[in-house]
PDB file of N, CA and C in Angstrom:
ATOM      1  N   UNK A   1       1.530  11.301   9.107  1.00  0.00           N
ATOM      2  CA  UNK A   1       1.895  10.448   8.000  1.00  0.00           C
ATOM      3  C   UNK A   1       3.405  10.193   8.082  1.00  0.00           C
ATOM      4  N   UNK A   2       3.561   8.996   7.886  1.00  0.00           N
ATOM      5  CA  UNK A   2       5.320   9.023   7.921  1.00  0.00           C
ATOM      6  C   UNK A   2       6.092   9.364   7.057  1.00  0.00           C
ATOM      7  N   UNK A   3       7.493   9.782   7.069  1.00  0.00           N
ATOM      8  CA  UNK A   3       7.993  10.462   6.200  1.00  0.00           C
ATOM      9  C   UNK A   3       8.459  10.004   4.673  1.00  0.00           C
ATOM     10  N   UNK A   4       8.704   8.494   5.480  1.00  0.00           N
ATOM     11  CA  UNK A   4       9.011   7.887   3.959  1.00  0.00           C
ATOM     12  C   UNK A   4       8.108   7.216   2.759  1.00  0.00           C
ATOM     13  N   UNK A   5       6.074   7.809   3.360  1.00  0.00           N
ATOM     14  CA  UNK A   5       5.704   7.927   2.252  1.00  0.00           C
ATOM     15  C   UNK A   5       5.135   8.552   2.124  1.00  0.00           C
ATOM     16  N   UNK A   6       5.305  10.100   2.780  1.00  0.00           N
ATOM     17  CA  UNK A   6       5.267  11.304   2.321  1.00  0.00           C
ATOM     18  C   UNK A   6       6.056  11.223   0.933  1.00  0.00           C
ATOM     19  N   UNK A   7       7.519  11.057   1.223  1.00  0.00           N
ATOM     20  CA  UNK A   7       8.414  10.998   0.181  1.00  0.00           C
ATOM     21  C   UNK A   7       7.953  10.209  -0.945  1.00  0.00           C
ATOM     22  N   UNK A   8       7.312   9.187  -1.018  1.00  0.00           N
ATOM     23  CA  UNK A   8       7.356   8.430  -2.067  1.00  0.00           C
ATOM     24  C   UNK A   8       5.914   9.304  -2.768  1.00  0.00           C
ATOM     25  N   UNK A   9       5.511   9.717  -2.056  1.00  0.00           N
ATOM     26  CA  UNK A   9       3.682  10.351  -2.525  1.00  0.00           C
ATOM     27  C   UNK A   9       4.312  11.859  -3.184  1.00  0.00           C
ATOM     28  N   UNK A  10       5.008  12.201  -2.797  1.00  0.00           N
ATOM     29  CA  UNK A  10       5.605  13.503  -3.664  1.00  0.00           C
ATOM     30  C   UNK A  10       6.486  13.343  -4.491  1.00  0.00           C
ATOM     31  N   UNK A  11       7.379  12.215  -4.707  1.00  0.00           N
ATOM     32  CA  UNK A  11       7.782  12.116  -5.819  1.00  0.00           C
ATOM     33  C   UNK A  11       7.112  11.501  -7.180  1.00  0.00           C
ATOM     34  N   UNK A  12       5.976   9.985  -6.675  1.00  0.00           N
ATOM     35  CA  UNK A  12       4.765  10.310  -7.533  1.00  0.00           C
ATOM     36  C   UNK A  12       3.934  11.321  -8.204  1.00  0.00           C
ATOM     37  N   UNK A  13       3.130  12.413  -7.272  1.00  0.00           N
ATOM     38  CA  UNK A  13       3.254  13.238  -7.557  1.00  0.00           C
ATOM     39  C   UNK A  13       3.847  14.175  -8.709  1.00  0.00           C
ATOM     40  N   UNK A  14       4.905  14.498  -8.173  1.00  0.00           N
ATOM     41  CA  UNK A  14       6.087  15.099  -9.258  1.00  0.00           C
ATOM     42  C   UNK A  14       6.115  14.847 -10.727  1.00  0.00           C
ATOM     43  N   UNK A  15       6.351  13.073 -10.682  1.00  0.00           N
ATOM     44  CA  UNK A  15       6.436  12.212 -11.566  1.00  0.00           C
ATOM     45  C   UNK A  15       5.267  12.383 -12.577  1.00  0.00           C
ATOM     46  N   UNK A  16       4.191  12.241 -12.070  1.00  0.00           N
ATOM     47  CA  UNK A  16       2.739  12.249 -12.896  1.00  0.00           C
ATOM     48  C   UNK A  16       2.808  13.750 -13.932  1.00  0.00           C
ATOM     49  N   UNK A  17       2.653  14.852 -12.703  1.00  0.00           N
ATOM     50  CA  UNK A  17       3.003  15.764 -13.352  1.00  0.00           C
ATOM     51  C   UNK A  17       3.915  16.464 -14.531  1.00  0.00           C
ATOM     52  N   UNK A  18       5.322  15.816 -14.219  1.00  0.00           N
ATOM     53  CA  UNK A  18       6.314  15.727 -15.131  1.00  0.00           C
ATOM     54  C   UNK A  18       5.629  14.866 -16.244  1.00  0.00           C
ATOM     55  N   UNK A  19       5.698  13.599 -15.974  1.00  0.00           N
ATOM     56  CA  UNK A  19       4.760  13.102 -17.279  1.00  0.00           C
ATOM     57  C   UNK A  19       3.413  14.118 -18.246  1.00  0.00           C
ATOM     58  N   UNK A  20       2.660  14.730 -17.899  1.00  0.00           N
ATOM     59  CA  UNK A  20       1.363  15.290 -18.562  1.00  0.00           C
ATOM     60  C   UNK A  20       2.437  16.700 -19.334  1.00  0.00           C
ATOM     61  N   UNK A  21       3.824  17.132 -18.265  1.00  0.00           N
ATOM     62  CA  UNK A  21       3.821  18.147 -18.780  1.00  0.00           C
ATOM     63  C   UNK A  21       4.766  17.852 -20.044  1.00  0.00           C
ATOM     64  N   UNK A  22       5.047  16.701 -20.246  1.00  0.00           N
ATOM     65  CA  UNK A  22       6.258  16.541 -21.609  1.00  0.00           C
ATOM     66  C   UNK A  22       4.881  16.074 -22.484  1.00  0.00           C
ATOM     67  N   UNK A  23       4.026  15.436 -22.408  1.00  0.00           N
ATOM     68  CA  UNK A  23       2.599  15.341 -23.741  1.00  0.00           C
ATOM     69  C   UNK A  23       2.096  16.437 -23.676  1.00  0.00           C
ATOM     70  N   UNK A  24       1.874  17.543 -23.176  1.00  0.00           N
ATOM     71  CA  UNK A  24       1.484  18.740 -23.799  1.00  0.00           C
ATOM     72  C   UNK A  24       2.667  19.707 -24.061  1.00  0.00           C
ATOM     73  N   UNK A  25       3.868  19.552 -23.866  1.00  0.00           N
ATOM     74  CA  UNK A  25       4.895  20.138 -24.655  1.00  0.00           C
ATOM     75  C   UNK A  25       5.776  19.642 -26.376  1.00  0.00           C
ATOM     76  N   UNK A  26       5.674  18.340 -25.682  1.00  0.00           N
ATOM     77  CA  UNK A  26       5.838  17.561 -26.550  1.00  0.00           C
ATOM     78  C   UNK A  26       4.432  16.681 -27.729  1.00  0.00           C
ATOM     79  N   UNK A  27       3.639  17.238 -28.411  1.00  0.00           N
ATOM     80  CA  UNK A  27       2.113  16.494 -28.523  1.00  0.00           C
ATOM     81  C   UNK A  27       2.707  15.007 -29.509  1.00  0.00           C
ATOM     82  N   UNK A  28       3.839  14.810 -30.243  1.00  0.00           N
ATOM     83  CA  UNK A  28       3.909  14.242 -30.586  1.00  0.00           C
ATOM     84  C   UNK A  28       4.552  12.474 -30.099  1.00  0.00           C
ATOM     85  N   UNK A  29       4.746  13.031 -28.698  1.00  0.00           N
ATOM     86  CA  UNK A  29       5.384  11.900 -27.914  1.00  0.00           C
ATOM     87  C   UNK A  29       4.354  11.513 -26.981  1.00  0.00           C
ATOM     88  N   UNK A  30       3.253  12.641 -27.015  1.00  0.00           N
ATOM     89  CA  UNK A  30       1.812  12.154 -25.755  1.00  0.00           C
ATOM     90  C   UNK A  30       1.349  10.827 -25.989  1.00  0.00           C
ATOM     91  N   UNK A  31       1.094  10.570 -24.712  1.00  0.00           N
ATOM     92  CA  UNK A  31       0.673   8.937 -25.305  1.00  0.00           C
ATOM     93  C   UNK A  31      -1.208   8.834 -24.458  1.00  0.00           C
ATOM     94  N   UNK A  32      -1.128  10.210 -24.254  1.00  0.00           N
ATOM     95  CA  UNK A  32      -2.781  10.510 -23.398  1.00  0.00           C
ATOM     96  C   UNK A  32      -2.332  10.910 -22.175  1.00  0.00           C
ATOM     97  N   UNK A  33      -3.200  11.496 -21.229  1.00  0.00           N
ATOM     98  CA  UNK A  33      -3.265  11.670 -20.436  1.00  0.00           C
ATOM     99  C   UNK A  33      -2.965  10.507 -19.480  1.00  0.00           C
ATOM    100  N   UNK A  34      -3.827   9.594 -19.153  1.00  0.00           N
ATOM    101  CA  UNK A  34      -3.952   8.547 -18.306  1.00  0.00           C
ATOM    102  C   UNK A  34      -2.394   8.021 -18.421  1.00  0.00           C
ATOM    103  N   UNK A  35      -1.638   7.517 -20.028  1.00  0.00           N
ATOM    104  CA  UNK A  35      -0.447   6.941 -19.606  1.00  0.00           C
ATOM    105  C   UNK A  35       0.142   7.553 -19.225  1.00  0.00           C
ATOM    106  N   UNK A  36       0.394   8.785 -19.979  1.00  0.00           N
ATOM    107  CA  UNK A  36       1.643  10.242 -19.143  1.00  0.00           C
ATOM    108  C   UNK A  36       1.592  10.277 -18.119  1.00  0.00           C
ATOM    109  N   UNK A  37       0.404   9.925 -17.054  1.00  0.00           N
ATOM    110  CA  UNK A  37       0.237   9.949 -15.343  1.00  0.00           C
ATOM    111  C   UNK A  37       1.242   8.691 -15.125  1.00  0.00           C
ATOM    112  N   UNK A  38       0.394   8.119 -15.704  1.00  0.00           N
ATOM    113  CA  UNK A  38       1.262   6.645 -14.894  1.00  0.00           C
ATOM    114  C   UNK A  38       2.610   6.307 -15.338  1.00  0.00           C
ATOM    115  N   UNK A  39       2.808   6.313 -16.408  1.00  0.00           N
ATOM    116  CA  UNK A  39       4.441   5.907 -16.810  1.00  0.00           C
ATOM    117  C   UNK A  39       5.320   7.362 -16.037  1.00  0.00           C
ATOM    118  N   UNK A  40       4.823   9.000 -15.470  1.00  0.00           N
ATOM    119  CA  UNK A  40       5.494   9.887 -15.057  1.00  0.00           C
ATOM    120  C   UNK A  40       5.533   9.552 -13.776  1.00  0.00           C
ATOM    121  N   UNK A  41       4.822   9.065 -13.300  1.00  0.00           N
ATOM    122  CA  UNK A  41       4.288   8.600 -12.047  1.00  0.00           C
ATOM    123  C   UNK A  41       5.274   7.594 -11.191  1.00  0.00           C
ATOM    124  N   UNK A  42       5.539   6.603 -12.158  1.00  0.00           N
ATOM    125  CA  UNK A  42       6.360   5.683 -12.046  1.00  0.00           C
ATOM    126  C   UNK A  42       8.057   5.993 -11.502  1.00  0.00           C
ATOM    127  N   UNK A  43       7.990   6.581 -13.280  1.00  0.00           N
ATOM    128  CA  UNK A  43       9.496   7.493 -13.279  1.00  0.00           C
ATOM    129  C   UNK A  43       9.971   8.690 -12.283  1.00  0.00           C
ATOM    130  N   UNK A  44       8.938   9.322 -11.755  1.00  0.00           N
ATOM    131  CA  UNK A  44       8.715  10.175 -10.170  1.00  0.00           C
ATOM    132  C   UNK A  44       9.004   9.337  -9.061  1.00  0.00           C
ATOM    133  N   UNK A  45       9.142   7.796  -9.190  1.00  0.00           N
ATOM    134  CA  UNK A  45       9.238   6.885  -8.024  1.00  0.00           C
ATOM    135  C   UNK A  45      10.935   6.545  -7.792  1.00  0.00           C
ATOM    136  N   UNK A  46      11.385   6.403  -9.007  1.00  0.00           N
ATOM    137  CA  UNK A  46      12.822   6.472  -9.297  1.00  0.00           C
ATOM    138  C   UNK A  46      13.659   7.742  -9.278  1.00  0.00           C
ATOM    139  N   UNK A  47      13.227   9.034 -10.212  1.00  0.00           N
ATOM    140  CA  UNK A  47      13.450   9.825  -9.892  1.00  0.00           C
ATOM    141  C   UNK A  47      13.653  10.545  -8.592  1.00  0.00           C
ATOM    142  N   UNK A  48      12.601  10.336  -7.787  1.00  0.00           N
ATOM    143  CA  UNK A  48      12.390  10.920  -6.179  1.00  0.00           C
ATOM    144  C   UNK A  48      13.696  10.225  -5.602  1.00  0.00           C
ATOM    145  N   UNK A  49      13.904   9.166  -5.675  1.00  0.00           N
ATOM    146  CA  UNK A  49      14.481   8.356  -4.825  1.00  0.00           C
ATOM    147  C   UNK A  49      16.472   8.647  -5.431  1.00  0.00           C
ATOM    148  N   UNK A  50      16.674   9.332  -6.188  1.00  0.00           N
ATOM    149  CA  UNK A  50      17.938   9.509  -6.797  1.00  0.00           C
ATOM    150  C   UNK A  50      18.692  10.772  -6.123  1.00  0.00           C
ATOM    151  N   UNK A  51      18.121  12.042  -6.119  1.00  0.00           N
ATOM    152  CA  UNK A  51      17.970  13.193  -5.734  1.00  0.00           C
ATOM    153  C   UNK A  51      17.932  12.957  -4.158  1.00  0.00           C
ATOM    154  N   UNK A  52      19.298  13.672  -3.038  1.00  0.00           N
ATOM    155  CA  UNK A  52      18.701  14.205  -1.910  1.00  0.00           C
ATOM    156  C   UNK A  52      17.921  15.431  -2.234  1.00  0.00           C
ATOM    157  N   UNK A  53      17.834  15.529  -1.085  1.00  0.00           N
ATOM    158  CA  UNK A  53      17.158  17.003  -0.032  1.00  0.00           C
ATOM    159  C   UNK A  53      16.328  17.402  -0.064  1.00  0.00           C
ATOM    160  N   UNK A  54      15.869  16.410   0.746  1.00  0.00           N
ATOM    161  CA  UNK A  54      14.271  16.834   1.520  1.00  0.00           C
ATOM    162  C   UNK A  54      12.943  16.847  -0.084  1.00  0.00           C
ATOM    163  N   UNK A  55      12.065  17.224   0.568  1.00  0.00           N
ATOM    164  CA  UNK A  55      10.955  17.741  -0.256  1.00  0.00           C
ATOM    165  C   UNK A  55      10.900  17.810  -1.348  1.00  0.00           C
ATOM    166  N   UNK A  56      12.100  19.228  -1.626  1.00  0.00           N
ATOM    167  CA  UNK A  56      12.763  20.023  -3.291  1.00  0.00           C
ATOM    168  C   UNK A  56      13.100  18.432  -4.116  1.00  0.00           C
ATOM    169  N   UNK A  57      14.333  18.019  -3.302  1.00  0.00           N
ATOM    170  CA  UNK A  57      14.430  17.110  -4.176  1.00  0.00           C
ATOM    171  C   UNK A  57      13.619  15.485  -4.587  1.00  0.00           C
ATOM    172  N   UNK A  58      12.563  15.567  -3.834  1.00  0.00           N
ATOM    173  CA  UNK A  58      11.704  14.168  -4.095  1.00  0.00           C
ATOM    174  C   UNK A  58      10.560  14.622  -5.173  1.00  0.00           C
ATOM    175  N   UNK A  59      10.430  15.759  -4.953  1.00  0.00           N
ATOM    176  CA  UNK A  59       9.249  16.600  -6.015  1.00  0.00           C
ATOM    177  C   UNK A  59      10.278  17.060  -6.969  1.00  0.00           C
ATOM    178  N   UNK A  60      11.602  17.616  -7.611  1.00  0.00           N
ATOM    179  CA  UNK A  60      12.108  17.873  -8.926  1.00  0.00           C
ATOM    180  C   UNK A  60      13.107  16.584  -9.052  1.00  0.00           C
ATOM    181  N   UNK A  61      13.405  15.818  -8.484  1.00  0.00           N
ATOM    182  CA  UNK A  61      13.583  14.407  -8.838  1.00  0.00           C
ATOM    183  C   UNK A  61      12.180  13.339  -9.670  1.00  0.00           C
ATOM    184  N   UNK A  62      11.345  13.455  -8.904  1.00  0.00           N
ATOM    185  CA  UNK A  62      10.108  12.879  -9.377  1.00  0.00           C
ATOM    186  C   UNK A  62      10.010  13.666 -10.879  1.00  0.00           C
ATOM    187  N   UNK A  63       9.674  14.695 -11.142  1.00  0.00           N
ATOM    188  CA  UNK A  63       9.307  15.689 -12.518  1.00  0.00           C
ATOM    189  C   UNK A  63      10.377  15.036 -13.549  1.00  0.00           C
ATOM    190  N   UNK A  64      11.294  15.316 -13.059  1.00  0.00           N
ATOM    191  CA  UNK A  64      12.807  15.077 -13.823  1.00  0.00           C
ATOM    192  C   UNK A  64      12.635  13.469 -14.343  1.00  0.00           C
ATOM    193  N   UNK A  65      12.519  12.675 -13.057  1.00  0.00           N
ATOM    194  CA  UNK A  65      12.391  11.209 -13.492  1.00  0.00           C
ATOM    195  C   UNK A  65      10.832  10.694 -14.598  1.00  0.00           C
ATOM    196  N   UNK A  66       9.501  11.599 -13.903  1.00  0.00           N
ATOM    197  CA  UNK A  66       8.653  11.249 -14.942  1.00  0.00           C
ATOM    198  C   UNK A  66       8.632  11.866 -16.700  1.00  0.00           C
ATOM    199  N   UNK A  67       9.570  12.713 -16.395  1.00  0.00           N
ATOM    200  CA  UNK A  67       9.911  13.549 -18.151  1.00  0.00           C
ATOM    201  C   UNK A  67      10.501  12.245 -19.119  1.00  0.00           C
ATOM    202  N   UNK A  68      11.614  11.987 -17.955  1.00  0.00           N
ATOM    203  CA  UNK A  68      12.446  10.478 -18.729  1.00  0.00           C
ATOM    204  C   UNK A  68      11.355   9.544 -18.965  1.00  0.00           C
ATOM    205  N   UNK A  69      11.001   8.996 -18.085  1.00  0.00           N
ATOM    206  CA  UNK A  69      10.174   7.943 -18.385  1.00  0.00           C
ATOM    207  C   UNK A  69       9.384   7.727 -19.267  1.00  0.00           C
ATOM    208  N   UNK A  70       8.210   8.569 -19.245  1.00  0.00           N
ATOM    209  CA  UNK A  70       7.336   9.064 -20.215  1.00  0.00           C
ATOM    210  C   UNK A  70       8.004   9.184 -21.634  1.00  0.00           C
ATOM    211  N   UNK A  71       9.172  10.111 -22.051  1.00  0.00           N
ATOM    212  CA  UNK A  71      10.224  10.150 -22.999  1.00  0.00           C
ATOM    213  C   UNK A  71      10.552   8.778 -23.967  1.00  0.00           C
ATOM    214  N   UNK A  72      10.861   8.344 -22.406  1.00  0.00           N
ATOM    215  CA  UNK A  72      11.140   6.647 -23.049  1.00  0.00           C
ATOM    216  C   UNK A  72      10.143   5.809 -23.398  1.00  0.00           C
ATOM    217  N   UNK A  73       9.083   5.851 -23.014  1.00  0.00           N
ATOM    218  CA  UNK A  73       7.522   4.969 -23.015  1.00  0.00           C
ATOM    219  C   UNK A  73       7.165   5.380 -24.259  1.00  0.00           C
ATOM    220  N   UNK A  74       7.508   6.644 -24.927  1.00  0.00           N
ATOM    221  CA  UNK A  74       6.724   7.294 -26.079  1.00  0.00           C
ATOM    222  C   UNK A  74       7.419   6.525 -27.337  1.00  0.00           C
ATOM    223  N   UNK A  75       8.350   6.335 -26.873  1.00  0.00           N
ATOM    224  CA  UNK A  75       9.103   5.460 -28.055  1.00  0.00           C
ATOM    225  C   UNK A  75       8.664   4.187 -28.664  1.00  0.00           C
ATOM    226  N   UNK A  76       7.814   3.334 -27.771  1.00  0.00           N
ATOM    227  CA  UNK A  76       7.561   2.394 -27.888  1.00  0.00           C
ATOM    228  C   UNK A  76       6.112   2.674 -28.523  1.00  0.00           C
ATOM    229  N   UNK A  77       4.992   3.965 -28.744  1.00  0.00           N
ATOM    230  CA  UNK A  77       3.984   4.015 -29.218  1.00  0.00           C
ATOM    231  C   UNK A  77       3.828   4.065 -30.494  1.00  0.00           C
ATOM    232  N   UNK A  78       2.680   2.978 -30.658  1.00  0.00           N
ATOM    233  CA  UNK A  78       2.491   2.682 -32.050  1.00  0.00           C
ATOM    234  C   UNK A  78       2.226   3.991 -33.182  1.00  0.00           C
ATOM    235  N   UNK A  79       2.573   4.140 -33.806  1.00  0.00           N
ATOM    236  CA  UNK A  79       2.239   5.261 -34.885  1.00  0.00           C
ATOM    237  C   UNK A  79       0.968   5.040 -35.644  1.00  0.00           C
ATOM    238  N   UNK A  80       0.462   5.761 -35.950  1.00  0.00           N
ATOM    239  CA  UNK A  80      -0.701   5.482 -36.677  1.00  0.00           C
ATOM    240  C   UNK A  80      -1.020   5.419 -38.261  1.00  0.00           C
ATOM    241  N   UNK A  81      -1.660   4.488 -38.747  1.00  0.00           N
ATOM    242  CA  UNK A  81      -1.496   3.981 -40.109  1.00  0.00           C
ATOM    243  C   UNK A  81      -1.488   5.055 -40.970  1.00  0.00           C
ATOM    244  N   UNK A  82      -0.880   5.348 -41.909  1.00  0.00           N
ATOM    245  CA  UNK A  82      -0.492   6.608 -42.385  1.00  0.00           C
ATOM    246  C   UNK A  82      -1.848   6.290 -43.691  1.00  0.00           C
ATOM    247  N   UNK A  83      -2.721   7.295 -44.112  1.00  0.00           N
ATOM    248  CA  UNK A  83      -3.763   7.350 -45.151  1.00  0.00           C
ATOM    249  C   UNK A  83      -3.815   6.259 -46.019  1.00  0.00           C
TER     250      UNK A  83
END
């Protein structure tokens, strides 16, 4: 596999993960499972790519970048009609 999308597949990776793990730390910013993948996922794509060195940093770049992302995406979720 080549390296530079090894790299991009582990900072996805990362990213996704980082995303699921700020909606179950955070329950009030979760926006579900499925988006926390993808908006962490995303932000793991940017993240990865910010961070040298090697591996470490495309996988805790990715985490780091999908925490933000996700963070920021949650902001924009609708609240729910209050009683």
């Amino acid at each position: 596999m080549d390296a530079n999308l090894t790299s991009l597949l582990m900072s996805a990776l990362g990213g996704g993960a980082g995303g699921n793990i700020l909606g179950m730390l955070m329950k009030n910013r979760s926006m579900g499972p499925l988006l926390n993948t993808v908006f962490g996922a995303v932000g793991g794509l940017a993240g990865g790519a910010l961070l040298p060195g090697g591996m470490g940093g495309d996988i805790g770049g990715g985490v780091i970048g999908g925490i933000v992302l996700t963070l920021i995406g949650s902001f924009f979720k609708k609240k729910p009609a209050a009683g």
